[in-house]
C-alpha atoms as a PDB file:
ATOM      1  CA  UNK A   1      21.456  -8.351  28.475  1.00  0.00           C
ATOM      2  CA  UNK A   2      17.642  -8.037  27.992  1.00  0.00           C
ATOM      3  CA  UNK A   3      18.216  -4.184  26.403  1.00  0.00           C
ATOM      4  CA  UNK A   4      20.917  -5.279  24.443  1.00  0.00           C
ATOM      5  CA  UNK A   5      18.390  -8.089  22.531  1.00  0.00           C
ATOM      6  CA  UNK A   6      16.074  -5.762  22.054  1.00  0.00           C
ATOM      7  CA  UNK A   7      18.294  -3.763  20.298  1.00  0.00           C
ATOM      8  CA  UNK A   8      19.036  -6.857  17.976  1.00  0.00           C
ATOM      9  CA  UNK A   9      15.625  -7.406  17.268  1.00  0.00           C
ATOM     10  CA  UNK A  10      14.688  -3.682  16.451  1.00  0.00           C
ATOM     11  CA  UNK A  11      17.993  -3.157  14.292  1.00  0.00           C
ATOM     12  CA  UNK A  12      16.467  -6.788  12.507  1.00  0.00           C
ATOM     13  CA  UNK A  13      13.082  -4.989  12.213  1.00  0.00           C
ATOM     14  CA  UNK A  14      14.241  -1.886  10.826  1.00  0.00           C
ATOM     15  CA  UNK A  15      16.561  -3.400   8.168  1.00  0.00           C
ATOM     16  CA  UNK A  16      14.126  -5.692   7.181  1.00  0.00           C
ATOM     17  CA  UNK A  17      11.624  -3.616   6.766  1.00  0.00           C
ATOM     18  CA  UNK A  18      13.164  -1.344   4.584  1.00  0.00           C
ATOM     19  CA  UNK A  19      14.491  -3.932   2.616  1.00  0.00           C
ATOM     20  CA  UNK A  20      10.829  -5.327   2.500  1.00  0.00           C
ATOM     21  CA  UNK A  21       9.181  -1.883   1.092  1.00  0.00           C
ATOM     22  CA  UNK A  22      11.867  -1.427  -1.588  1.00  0.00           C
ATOM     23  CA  UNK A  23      10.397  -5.110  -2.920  1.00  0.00           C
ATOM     24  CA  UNK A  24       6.833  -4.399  -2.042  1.00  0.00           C
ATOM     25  CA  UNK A  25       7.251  -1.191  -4.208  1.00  0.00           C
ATOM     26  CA  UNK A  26       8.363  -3.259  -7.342  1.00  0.00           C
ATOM     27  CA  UNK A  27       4.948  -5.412  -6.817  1.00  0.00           C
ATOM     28  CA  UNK A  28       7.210  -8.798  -5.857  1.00  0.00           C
ATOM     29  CA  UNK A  29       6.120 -11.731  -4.005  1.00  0.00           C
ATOM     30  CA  UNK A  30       7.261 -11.632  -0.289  1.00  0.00           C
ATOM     31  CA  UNK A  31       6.217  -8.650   0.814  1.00  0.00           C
ATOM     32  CA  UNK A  32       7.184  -6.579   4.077  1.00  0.00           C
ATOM     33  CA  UNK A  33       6.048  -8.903   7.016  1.00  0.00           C
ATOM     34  CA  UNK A  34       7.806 -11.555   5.298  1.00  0.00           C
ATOM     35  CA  UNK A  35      10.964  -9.984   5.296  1.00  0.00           C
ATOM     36  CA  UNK A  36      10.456  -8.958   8.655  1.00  0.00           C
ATOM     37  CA  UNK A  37      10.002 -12.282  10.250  1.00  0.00           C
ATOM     38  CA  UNK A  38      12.798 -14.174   7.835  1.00  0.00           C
ATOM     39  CA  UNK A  39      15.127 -11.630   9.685  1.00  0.00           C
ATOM     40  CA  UNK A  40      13.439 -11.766  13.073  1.00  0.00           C
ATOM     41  CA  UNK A  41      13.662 -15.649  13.044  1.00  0.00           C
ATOM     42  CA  UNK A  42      17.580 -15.893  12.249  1.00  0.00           C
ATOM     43  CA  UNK A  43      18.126 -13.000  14.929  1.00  0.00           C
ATOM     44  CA  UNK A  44      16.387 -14.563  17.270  1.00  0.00           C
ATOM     45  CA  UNK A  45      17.973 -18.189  16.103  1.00  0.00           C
ATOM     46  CA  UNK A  46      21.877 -16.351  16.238  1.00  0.00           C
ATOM     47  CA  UNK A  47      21.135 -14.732  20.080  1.00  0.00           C
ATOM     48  CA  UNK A  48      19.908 -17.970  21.365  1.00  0.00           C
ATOM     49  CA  UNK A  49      22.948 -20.328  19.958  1.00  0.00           C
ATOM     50  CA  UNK A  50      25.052 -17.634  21.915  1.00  0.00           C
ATOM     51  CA  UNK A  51      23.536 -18.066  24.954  1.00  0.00           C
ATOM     52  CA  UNK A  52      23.819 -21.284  24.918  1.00  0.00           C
ATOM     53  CA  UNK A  53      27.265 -21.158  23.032  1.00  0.00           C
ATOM     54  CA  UNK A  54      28.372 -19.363  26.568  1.00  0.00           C
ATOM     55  CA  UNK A  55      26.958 -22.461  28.695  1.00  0.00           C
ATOM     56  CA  UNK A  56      27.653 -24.938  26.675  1.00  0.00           C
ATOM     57  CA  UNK A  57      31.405 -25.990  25.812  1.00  0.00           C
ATOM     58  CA  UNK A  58      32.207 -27.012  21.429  1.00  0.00           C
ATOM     59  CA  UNK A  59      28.346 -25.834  21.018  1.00  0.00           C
ATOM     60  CA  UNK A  60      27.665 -26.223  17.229  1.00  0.00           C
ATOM     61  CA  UNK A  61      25.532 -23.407  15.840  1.00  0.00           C
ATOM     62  CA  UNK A  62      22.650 -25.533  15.268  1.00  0.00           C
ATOM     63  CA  UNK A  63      19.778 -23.122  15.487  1.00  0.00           C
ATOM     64  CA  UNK A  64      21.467 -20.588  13.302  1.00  0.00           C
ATOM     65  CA  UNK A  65      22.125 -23.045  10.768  1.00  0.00           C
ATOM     66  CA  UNK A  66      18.895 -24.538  10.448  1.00  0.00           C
ATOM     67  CA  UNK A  67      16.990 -20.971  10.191  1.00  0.00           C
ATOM     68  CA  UNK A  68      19.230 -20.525   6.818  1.00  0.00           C
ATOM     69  CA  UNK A  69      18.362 -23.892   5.261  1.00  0.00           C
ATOM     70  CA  UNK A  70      14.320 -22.366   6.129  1.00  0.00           C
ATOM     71  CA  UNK A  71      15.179 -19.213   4.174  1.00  0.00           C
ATOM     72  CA  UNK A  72      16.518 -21.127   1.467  1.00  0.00           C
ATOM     73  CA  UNK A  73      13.609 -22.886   1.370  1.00  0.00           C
ATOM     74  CA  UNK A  74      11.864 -20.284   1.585  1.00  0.00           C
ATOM     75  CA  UNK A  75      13.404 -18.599  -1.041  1.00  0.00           C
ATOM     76  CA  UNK A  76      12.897 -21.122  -3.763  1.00  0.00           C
ATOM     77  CA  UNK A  77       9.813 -20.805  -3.448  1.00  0.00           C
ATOM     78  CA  UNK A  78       9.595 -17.402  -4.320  1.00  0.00           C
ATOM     79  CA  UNK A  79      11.184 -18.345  -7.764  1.00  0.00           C
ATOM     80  CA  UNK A  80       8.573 -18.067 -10.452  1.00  0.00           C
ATOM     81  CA  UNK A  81       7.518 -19.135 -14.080  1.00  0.00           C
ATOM     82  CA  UNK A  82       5.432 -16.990 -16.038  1.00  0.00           C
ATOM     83  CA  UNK A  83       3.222 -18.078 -19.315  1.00  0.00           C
ATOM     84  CA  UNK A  84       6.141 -16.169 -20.932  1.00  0.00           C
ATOM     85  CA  UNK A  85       8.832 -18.190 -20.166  1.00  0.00           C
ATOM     86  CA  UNK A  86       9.910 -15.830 -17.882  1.00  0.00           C
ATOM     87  CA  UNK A  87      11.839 -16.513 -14.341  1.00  0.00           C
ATOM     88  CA  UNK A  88      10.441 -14.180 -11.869  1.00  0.00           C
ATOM     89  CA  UNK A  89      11.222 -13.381  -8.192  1.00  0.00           C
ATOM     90  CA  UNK A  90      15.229 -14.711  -8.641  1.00  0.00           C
ATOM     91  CA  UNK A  91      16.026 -11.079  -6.666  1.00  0.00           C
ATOM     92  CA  UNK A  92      13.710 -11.203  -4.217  1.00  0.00           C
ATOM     93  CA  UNK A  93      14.582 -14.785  -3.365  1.00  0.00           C
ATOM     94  CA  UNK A  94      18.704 -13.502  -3.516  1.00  0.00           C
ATOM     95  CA  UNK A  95      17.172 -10.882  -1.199  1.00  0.00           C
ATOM     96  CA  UNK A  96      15.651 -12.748   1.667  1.00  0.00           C
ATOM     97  CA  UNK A  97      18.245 -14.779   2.022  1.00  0.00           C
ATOM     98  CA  UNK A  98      20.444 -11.696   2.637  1.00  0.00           C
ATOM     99  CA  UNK A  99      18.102 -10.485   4.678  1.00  0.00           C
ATOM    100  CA  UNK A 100      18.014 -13.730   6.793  1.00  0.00           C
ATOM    101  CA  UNK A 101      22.086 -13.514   7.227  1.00  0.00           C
ATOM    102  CA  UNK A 102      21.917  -9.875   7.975  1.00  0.00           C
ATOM    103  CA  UNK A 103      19.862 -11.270  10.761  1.00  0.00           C
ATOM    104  CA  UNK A 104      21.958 -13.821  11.627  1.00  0.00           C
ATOM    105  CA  UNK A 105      25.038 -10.571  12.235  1.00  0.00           C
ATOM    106  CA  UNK A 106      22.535  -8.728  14.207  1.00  0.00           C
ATOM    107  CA  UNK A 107      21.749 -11.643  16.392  1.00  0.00           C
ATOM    108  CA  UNK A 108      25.147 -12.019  16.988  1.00  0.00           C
ATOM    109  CA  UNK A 109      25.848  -8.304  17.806  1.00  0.00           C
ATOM    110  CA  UNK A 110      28.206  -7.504  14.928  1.00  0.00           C
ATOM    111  CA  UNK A 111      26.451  -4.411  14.442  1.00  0.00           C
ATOM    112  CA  UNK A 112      29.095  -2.320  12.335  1.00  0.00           C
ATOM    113  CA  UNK A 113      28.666  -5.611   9.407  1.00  0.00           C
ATOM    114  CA  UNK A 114      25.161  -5.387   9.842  1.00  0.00           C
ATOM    115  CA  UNK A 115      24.289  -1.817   8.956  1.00  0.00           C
ATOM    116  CA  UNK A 116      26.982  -2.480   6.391  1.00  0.00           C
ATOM    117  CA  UNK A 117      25.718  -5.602   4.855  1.00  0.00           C
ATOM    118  CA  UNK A 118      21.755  -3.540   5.127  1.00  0.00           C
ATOM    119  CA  UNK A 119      23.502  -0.044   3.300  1.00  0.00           C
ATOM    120  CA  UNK A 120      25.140  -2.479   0.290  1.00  0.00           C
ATOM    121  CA  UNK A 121      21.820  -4.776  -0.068  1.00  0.00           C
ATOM    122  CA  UNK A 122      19.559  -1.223  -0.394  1.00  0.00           C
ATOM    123  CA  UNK A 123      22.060   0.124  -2.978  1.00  0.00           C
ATOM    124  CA  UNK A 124      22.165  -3.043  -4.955  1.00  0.00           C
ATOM    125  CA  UNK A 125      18.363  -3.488  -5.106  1.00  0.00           C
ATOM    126  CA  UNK A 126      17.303   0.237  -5.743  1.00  0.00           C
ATOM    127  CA  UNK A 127      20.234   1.617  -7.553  1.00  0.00           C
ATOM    128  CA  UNK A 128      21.528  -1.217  -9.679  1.00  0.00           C
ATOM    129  CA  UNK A 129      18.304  -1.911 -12.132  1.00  0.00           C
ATOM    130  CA  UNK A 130      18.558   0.956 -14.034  1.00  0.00           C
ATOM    131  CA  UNK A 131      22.550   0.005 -14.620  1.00  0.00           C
ATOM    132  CA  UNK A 132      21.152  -3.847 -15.152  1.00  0.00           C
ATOM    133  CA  UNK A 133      18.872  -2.961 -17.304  1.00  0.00           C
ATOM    134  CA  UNK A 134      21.120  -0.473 -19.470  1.00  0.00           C
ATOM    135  CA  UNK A 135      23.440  -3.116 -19.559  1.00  0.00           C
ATOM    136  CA  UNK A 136      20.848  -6.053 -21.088  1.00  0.00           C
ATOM    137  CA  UNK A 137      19.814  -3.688 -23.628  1.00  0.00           C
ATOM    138  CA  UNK A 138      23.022  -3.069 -24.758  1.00  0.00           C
ATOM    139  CA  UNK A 139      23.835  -6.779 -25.347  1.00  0.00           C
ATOM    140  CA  UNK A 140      24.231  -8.823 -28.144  1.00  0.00           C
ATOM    141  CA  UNK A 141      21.838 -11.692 -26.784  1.00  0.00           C
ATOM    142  CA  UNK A 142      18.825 -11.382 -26.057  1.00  0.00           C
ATOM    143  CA  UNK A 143      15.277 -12.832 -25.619  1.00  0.00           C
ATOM    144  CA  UNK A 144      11.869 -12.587 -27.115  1.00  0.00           C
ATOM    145  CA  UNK A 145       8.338 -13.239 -26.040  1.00  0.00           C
ATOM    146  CA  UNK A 146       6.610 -13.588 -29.795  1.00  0.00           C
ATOM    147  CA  UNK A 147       2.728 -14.071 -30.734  1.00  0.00           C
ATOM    148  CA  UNK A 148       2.162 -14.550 -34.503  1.00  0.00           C
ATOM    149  CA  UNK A 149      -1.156 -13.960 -36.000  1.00  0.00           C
ATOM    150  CA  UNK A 150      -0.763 -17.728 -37.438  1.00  0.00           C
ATOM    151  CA  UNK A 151       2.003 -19.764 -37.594  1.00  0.00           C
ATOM    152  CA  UNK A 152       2.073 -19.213 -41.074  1.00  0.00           C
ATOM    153  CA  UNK A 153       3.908 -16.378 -40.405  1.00  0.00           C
ATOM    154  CA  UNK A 154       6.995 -17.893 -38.305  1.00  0.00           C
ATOM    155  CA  UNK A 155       8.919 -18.593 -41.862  1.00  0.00           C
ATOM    156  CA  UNK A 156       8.452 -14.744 -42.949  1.00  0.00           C
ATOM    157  CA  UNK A 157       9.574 -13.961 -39.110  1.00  0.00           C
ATOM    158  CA  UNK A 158      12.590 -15.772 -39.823  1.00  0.00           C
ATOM    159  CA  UNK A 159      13.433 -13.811 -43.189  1.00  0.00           C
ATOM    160  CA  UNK A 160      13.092 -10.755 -42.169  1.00  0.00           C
ATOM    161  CA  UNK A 161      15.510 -11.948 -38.557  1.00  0.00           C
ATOM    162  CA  UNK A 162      17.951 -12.868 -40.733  1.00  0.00           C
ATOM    163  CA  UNK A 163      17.747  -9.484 -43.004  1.00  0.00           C
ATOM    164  CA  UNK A 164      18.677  -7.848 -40.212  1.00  0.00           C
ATOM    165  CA  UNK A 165      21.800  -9.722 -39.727  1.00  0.00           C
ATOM    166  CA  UNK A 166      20.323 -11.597 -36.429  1.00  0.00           C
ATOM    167  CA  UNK A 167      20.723 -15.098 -35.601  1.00  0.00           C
ATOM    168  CA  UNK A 168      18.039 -17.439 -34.236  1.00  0.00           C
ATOM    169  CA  UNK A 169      19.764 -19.633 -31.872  1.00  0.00           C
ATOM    170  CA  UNK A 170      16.383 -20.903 -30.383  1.00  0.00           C
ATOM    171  CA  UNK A 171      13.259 -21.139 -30.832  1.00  0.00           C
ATOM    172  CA  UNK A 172      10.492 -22.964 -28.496  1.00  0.00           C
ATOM    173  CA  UNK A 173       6.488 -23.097 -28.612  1.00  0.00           C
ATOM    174  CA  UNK A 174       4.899 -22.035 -25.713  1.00  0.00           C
ATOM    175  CA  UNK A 175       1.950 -23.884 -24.942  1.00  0.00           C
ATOM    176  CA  UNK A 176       0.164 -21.595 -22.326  1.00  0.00           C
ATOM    177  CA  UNK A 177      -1.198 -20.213 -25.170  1.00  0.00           C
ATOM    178  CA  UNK A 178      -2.568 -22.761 -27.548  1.00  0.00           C
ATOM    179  CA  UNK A 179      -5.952 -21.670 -27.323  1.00  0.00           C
ATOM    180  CA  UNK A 180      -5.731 -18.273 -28.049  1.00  0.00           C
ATOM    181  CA  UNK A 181      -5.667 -18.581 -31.381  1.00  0.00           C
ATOM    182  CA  UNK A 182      -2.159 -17.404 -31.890  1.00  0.00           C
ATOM    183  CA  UNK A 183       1.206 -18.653 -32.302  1.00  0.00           C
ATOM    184  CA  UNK A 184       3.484 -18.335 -29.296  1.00  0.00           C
ATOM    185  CA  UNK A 185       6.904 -18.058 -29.229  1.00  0.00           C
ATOM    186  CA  UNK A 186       9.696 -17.826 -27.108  1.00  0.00           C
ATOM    187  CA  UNK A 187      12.857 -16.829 -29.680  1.00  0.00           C
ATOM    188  CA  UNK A 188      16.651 -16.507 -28.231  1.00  0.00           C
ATOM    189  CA  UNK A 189      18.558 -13.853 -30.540  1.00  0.00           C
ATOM    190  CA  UNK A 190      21.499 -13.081 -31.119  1.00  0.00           C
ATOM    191  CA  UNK A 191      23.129  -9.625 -33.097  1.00  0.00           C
ATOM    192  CA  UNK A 192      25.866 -10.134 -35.429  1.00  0.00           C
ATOM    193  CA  UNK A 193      25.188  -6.819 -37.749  1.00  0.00           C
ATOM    194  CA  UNK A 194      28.029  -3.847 -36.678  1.00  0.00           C
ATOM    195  CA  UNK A 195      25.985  -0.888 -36.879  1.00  0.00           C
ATOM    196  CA  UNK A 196      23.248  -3.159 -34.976  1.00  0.00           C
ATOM    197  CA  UNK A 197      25.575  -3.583 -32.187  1.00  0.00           C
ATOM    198  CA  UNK A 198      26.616   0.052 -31.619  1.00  0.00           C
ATOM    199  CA  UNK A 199      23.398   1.994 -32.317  1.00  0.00           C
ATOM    200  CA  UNK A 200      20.397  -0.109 -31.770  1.00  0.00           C
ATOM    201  CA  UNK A 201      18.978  -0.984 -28.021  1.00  0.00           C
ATOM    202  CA  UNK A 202      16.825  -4.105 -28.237  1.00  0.00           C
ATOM    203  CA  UNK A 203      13.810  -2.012 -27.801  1.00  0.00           C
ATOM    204  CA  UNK A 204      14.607  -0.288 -30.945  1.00  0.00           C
ATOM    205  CA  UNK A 205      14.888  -3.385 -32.481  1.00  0.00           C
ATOM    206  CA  UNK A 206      11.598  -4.860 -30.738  1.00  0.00           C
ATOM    207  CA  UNK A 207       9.682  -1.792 -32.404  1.00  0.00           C
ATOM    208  CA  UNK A 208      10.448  -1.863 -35.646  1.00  0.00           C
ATOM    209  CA  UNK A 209       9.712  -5.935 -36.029  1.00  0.00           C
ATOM    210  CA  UNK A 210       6.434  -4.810 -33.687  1.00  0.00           C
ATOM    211  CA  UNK A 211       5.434  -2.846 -36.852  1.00  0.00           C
ATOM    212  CA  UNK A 212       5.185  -6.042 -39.032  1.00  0.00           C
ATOM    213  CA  UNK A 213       1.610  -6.866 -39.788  1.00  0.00           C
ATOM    214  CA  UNK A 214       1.342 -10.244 -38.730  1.00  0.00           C
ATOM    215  CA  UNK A 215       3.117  -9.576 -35.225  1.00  0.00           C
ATOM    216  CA  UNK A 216       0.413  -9.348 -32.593  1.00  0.00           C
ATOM    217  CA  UNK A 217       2.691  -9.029 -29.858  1.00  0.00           C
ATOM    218  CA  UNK A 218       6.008  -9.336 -29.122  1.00  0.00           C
ATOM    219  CA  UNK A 219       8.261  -7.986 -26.370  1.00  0.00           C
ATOM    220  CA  UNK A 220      11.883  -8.603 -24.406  1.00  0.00           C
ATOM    221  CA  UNK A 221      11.977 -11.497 -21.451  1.00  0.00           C
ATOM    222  CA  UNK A 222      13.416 -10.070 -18.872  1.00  0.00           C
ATOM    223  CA  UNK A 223      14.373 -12.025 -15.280  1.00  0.00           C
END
């Protein structure tokens, strides 16, 4: 019994880890040890409800359930707002609570699921952003962090959008930044232009308007 929790808890460990270093790598919030314990904690939660699912008759999962609503909470809280408008730590928050259920499956000795579950999460966090990403800059919506030189300059902005057959579809002030001097933007676009569509990536498109004079900055949000 004793060598066969131990087992749980190193297979929870390892997993986690590993999940934890592939985040830590990309410079996100939780970091390993937090991974580590998230999956400790619900493997620790699942082989205690069954012991005392084996002792006790209609036992109700209780401990296993409440470590998930932690990670949840947990996991909001990694969810971030930059000055940019921009929603940061979404997949990291996605991530520990996978890692919490993975250790929910070791707990419960459903090994075969778990190294399963831990092979899938690894391929969708290291091999997917590249795909992701490929796939964003290929759309036909996107978003824009902008900083004008003076906001005398948003009408000409809006011109030369609409030369290149782009839409606005909305535009918002971002206050973070209202004493810098400049004139902050966060701009939701849309491409209607054919050849637009088919040959330009947004960061083409992001580098030619960065050439305009009174541009001081401007670049894609990304989540």
């Amino acid at each position: 019994m004793y060598t066969e929790m131990i087992i749980k808890a190193l297979l929870s460990v390892v997993i986690a880890t590993i999940i934890g270093c592939e985040r830590a790598t990309k410079r996100h919030a939780a970091g390993v040890r937090t991974f580590v314990l998230v999956s400790l904690a619900s493997t620790f939660a699942m082989i205690i409800d069954c012991y005392l699912a084996s002792k006790v008759s209609n036992y109700i999962y209780i401990l296993s359930a409440a470590s998930i609503i932690a990670v949840v909470t947990i996991s909001v809280n990694c969810v971030l707002y930059s000055s940019k408008n921009q929603i940061k730590g979404l997949t990291t928050s996605a991530a520990l609570l996978a890692c919490g259920i993975l250790g929910l499956t070791a707990g419960a000795g459903l090994y075969s699921l778990t190294i399963i579950g831990f092979i899938l999460i690894i391929i969708v966090l290291a091999w997917m952003p590249n795909f992701e990403k490929d796939l964003k800059n290929r759309s036909n919506h996107f978003e824009v962090h902008l900083e004008l030189k003076s906001s005398q300059y948003l009408q000409d902005f809006i011109t030369t959008i609409r030369r290149l057959n782009l839409s606005i579809d909305d535009i918002e002030l971002n206050p973070a930044y209202s004493s810098s001097g400049l004139s902050v933007y966060t701009i939701a676009l849309s491409i209607h232009n054919d050849e637009l569509k088919h040959y330009k990536t947004h960061k083409e498109i992001i580098d030619a308007l960065s050439s305009l004079d009174y541009i001081y900055h401007i670049e894609e949000i990304t989540t």
